[in-house]
N, C-alpha and C. Protein backbone atom coordinates (compact mmCIF):
# COMPACT_ATOMS: atom_id res chain seq x y z
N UNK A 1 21.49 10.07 3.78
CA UNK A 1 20.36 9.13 3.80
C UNK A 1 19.58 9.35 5.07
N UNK A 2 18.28 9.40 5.22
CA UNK A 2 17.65 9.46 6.33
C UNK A 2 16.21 8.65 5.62
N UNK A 3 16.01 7.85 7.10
CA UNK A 3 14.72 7.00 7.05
C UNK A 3 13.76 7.58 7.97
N UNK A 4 13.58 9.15 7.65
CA UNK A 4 13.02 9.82 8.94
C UNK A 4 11.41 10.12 8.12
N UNK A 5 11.29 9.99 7.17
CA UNK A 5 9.71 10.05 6.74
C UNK A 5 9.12 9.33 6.14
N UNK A 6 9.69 7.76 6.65
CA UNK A 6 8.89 6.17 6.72
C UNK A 6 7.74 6.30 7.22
N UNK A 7 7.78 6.94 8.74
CA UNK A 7 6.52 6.89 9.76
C UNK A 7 5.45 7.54 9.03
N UNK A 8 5.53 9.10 8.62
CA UNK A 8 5.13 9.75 7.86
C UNK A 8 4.53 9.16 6.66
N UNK A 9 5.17 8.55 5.93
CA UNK A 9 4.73 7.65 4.53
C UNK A 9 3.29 7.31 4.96
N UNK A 10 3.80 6.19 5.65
CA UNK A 10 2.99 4.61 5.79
C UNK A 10 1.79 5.29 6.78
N UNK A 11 1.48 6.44 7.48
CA UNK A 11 0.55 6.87 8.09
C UNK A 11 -0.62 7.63 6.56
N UNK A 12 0.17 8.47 5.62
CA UNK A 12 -0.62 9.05 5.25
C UNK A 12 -0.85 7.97 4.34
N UNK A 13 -0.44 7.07 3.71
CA UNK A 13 -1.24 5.94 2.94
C UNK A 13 -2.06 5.40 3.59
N UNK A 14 -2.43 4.72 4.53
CA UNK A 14 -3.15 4.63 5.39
C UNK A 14 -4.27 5.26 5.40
N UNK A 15 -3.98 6.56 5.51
CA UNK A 15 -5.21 7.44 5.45
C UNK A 15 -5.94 7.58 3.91
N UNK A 16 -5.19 7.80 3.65
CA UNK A 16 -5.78 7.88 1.82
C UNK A 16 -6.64 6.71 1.23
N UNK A 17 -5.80 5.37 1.62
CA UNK A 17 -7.03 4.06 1.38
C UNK A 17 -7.95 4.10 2.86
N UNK A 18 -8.02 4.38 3.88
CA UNK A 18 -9.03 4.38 4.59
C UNK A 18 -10.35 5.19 4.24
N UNK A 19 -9.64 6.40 3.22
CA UNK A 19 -10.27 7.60 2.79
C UNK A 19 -11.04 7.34 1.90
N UNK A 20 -10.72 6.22 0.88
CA UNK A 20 -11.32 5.60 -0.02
C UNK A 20 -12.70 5.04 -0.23
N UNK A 21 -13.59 6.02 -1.02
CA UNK A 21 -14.81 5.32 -0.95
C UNK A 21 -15.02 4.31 -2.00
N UNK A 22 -14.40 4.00 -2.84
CA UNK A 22 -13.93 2.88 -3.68
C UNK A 22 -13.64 1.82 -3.25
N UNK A 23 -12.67 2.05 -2.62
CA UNK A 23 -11.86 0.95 -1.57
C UNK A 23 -12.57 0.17 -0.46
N UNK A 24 -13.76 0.87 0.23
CA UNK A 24 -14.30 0.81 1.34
C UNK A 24 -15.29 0.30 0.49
N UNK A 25 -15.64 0.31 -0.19
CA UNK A 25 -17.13 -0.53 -0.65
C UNK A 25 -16.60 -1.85 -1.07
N UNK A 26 -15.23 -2.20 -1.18
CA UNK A 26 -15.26 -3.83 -1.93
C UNK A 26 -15.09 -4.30 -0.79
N UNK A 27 -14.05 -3.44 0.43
CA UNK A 27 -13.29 -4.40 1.31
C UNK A 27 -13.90 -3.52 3.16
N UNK A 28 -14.76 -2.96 2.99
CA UNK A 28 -15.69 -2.13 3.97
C UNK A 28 -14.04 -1.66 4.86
N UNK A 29 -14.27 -1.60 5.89
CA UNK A 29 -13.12 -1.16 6.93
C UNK A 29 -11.92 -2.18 7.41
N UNK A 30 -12.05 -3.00 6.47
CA UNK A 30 -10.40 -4.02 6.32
C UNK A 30 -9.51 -3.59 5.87
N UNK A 31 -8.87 -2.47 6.36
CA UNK A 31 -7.51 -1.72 5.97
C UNK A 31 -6.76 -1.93 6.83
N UNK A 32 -5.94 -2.13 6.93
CA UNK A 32 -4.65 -3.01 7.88
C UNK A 32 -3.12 -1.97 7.60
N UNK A 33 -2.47 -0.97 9.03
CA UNK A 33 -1.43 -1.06 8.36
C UNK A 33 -0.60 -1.73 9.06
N UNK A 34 -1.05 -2.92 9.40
CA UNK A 34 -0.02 -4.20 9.90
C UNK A 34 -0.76 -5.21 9.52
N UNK A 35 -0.05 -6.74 9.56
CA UNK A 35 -1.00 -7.82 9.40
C UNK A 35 -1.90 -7.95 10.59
N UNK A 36 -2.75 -8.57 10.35
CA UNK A 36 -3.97 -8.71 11.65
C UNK A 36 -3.40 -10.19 11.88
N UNK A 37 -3.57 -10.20 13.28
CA UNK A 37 -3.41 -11.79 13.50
C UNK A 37 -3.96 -12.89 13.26
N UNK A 38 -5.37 -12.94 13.22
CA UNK A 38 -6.32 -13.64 12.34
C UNK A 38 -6.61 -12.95 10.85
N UNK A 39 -6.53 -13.67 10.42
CA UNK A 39 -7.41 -12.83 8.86
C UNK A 39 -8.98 -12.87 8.67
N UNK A 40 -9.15 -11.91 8.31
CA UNK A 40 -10.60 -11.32 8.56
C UNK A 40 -11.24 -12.24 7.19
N UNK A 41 -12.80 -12.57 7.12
CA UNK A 41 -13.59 -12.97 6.15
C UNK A 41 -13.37 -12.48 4.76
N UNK A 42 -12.96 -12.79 3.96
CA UNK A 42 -13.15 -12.18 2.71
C UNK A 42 -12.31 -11.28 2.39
N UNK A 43 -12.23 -9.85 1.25
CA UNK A 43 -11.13 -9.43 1.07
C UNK A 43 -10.15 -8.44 2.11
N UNK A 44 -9.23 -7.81 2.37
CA UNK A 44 -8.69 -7.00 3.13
C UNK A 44 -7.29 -6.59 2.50
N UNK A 45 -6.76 -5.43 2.88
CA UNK A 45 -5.75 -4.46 2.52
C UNK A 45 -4.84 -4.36 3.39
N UNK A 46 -3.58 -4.77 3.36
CA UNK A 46 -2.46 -4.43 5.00
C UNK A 46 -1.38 -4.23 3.80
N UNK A 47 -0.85 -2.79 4.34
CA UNK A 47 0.47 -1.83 4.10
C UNK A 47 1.71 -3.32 4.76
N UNK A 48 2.62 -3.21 3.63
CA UNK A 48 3.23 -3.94 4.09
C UNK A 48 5.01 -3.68 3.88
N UNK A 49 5.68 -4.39 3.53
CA UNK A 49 6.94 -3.98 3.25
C UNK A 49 7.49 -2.96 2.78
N UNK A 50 8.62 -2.52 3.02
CA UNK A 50 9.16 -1.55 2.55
C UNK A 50 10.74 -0.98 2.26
N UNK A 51 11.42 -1.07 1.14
CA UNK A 51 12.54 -0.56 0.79
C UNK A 51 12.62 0.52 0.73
N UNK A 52 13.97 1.43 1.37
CA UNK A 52 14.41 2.57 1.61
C UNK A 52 15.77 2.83 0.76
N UNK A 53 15.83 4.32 0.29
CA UNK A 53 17.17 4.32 -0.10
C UNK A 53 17.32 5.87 -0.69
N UNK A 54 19.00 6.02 -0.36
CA UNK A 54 19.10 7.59 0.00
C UNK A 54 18.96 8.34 -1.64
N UNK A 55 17.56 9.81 -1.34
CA UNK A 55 17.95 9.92 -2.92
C UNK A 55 18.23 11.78 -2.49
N UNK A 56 19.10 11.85 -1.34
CA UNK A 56 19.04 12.86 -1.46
C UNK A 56 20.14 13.21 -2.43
N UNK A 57 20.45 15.18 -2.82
CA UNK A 57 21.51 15.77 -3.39
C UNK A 57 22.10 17.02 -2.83
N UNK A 58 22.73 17.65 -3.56
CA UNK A 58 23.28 19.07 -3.28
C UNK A 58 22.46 19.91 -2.39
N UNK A 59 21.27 19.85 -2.51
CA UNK A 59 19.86 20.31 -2.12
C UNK A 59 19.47 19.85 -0.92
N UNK A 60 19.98 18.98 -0.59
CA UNK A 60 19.22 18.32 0.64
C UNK A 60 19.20 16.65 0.88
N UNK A 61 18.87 16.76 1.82
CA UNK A 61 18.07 15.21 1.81
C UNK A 61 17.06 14.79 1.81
N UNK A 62 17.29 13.34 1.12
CA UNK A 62 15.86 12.80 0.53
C UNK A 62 15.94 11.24 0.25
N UNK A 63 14.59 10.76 -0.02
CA UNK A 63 14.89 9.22 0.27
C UNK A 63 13.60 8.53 -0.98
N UNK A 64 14.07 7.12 -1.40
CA UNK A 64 13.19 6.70 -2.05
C UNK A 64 12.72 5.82 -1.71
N UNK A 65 11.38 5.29 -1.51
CA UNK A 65 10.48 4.50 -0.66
C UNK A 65 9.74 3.73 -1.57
N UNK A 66 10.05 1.73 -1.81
CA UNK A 66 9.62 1.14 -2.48
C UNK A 66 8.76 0.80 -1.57
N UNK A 67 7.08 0.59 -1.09
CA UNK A 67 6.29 -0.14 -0.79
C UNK A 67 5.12 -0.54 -1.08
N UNK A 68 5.07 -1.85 -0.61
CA UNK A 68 4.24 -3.12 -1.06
C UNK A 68 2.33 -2.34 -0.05
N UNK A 69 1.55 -2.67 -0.83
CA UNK A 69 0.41 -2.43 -0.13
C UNK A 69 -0.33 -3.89 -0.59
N UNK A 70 -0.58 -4.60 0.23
CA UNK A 70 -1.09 -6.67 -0.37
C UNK A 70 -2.74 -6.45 -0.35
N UNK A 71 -3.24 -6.98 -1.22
CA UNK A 71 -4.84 -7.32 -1.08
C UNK A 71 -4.59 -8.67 -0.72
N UNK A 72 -5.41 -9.27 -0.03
CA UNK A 72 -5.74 -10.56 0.22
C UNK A 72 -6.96 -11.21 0.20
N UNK A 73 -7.41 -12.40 0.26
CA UNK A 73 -8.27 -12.85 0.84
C UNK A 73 -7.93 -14.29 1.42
N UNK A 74 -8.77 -14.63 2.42
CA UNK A 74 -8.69 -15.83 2.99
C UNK A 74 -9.01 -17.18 2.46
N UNK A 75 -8.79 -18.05 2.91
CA UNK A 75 -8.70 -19.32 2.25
C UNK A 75 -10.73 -19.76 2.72
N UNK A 76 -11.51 -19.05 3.37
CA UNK A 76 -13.04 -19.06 3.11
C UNK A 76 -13.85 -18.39 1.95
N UNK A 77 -12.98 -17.74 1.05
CA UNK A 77 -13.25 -16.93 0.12
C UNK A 77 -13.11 -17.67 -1.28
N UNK A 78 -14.48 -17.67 -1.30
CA UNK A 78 -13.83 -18.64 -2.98
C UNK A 78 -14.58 -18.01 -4.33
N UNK A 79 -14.26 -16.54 -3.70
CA UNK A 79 -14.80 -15.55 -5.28
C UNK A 79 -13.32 -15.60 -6.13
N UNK A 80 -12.69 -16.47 -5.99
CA UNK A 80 -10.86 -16.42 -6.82
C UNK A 80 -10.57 -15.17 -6.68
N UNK A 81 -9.48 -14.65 -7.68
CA UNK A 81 -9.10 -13.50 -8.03
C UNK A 81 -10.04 -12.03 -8.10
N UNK A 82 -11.15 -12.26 -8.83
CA UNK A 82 -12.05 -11.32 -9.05
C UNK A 82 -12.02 -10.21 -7.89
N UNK A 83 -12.76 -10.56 -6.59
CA UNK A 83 -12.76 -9.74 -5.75
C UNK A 83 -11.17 -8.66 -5.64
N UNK A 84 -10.17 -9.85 -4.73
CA UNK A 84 -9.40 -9.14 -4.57
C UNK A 84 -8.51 -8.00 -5.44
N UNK A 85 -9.04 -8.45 -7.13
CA UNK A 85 -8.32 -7.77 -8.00
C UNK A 85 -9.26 -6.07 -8.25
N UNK A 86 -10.51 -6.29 -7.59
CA UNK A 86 -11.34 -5.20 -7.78
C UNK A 86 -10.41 -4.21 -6.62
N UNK A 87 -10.47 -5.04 -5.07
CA UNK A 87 -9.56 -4.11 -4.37
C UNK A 87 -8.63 -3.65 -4.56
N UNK A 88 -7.67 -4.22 -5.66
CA UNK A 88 -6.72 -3.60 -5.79
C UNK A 88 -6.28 -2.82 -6.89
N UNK A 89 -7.56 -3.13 -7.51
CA UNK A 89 -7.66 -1.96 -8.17
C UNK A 89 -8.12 -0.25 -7.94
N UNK A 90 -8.68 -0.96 -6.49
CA UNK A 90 -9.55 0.53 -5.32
C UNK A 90 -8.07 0.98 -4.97
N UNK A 91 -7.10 0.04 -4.88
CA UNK A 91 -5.60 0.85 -4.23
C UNK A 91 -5.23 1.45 -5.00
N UNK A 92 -4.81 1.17 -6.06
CA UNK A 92 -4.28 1.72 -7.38
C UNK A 92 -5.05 3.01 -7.45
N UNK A 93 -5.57 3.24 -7.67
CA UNK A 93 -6.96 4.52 -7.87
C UNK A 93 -6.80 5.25 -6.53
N UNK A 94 -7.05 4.81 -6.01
CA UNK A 94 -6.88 6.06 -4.32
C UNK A 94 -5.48 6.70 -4.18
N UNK A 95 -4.34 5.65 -4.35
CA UNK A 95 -2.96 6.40 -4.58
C UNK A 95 -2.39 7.36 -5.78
N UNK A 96 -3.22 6.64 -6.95
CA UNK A 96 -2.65 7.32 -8.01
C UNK A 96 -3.12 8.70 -8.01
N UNK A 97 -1.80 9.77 -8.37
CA UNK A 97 -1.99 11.12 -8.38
C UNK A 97 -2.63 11.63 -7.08
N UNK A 98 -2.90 11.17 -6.08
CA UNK A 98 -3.18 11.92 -4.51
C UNK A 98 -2.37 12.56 -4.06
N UNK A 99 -2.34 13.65 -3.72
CA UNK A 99 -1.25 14.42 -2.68
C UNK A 99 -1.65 14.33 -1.51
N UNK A 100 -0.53 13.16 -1.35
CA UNK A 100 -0.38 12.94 -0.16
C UNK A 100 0.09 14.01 0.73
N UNK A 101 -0.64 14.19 2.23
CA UNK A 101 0.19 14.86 3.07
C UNK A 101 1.34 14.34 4.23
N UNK A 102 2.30 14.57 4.25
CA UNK A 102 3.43 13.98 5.05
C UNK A 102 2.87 15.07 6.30
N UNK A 103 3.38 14.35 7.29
CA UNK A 103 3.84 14.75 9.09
C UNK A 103 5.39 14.76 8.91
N UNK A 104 6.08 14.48 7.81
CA UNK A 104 7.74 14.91 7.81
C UNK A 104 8.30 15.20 6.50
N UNK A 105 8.64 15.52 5.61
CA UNK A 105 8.92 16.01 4.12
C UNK A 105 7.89 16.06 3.33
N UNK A 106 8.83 16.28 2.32
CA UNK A 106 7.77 16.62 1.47
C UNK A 106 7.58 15.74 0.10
N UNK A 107 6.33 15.04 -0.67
CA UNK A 107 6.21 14.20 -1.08
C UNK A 107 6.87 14.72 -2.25
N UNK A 108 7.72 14.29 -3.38
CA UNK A 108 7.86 14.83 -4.54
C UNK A 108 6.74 14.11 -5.74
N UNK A 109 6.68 12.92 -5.40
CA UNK A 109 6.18 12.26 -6.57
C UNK A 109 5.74 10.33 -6.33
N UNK A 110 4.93 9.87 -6.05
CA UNK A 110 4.37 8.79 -6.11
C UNK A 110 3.95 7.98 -7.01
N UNK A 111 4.49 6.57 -7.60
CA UNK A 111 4.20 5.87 -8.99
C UNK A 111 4.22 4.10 -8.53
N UNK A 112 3.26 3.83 -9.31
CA UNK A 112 3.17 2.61 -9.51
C UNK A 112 3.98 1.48 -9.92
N UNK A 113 4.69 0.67 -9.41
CA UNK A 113 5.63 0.03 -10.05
C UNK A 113 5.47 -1.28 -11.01
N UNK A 114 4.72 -2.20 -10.02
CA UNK A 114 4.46 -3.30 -10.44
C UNK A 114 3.39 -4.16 -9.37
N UNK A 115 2.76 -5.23 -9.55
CA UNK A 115 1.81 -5.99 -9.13
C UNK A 115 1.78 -7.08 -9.20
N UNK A 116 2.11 -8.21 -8.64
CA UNK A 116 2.34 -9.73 -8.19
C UNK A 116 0.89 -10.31 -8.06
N UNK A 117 -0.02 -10.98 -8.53
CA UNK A 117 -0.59 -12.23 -8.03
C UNK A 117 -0.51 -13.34 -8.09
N UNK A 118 -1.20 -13.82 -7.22
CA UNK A 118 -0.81 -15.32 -6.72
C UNK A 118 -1.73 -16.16 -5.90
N UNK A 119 -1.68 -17.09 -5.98
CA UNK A 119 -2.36 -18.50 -5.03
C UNK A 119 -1.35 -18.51 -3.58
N UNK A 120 -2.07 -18.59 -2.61
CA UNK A 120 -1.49 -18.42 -1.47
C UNK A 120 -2.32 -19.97 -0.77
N UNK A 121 -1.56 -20.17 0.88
CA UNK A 121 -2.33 -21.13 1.63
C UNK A 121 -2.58 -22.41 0.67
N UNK A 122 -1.71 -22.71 -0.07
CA UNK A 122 -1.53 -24.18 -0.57
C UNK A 122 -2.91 -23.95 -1.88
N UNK A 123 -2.82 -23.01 -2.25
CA UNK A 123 -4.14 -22.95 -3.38
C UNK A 123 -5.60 -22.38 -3.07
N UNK A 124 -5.94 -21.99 -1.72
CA UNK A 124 -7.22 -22.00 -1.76
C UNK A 124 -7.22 -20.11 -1.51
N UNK A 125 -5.79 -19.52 -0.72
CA UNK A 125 -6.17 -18.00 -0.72
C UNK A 125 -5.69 -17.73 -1.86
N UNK A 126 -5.73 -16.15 -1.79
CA UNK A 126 -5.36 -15.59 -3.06
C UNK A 126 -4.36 -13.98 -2.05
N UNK A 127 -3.57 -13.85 -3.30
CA UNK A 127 -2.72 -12.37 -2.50
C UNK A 127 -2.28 -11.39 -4.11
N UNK A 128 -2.41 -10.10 -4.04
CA UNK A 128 -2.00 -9.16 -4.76
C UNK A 128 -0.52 -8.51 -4.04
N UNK A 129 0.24 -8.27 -4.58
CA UNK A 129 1.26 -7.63 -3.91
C UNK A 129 1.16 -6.41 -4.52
N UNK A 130 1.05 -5.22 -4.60
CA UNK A 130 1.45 -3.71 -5.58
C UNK A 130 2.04 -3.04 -4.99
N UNK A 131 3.20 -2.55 -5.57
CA UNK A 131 4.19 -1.80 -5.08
C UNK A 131 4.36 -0.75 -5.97
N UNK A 132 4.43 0.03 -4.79
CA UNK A 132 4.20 1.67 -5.16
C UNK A 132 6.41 2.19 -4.81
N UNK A 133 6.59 3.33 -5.37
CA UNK A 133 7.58 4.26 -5.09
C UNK A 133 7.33 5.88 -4.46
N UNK A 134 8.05 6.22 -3.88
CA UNK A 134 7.67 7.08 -3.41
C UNK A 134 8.61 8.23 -2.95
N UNK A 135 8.92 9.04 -3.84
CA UNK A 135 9.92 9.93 -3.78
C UNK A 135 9.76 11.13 -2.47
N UNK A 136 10.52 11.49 -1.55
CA UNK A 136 10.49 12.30 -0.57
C UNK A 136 11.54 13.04 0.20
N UNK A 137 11.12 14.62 -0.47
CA UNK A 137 12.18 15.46 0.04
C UNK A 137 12.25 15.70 1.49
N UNK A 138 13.42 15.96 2.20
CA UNK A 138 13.57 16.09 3.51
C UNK A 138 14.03 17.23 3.82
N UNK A 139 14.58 18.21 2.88
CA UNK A 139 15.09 19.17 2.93
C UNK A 139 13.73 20.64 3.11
C-alpha cells in the first residue's frame, strides 16, 4: 500500500478543473483545493475528501483513490440548485475521460461514482458532493 500519489492526484485535478473553460464560466476562478475560510459569493468548487486503499499486485504497487470534489454555494445565493448543479456538471465533464498527468504514477483509469445533493446552512445553502475513483499505478 502506498499513499505516495495523493499529492500528485489532488494537484493534477486541480489543474484540469482550473483548466476548465466550462467550469470557469459558471463558477469564474472559484476553484478551491482546500476550503476557503470565508465562502466566496455565489457558486465555487473545493477538492475535498479522500479515501485511500491498497490496489496494488504481483506487478507492483498501486492504490485506489475515492475523492469527493463539492460544488457549493452560499447561503446569499438564492438561484437553488440550478446553478450549482450546472457546476457540477462543468466537474463531471472536465474529469471525465481526461488524462490526467501525475508528478508520481501512473493514472490507470478515472470514473465517476456517485453525487449527493443537498440543503446545507439550515436550508438556505446548497452543496453537491461527486465522487470520483481513481485508479493509480506506482510501479
Amino acid at each position: 500500500m502506498s499513499y505516495g500519489a495523493s499529492v500528485a492526484l489532488q494537484t493534477a485535478v486541480y489543474e484540469v478543473l482550473r483548466g476548465s473553460a466550462e467550469l470557469n464560466a459558471v463558477v469564474g476562478d472559484a476553484i478551491y483545493d482546500s476550503m476557503p475560510v470565508a465562502a466566496p459569493a455565489g457558486a465555487y468548487v473545493s477538492i475535498g475528501t479522500e479515501e485511500v486503499r491498497d490496489a496494488g499486485d504481483i506487478t507492483g504497487a498501486g492504490s485506489s483513490h475515492d475523492f469527493v470534489v463539492s460544488v457549493l454555494s452560499g447561503t446569499d445565493d438564492a438561484a437553488g440548485f440550478g446553478a450549482i448543479k450546472q457546476a457540477a456538471v462543468a466537474v463531471s465533464d472536465a474529469l471525465d475521460g481526461q488524462p490526467l498527468t501525475l508528478r508520481r504514477g501512473h493514472l490507470v483509469g478515472l470514473w465517476f461514482q456517485r453525487a449527493r445533493a443537498r440543503r446545507v446552512e439550515n436550508g438556505a445553502g446548497r452543496r453537491i458532493d461527486l465522487t470520483f475513483r481513481a485508479r493509480i499505478d506506482l510501479a
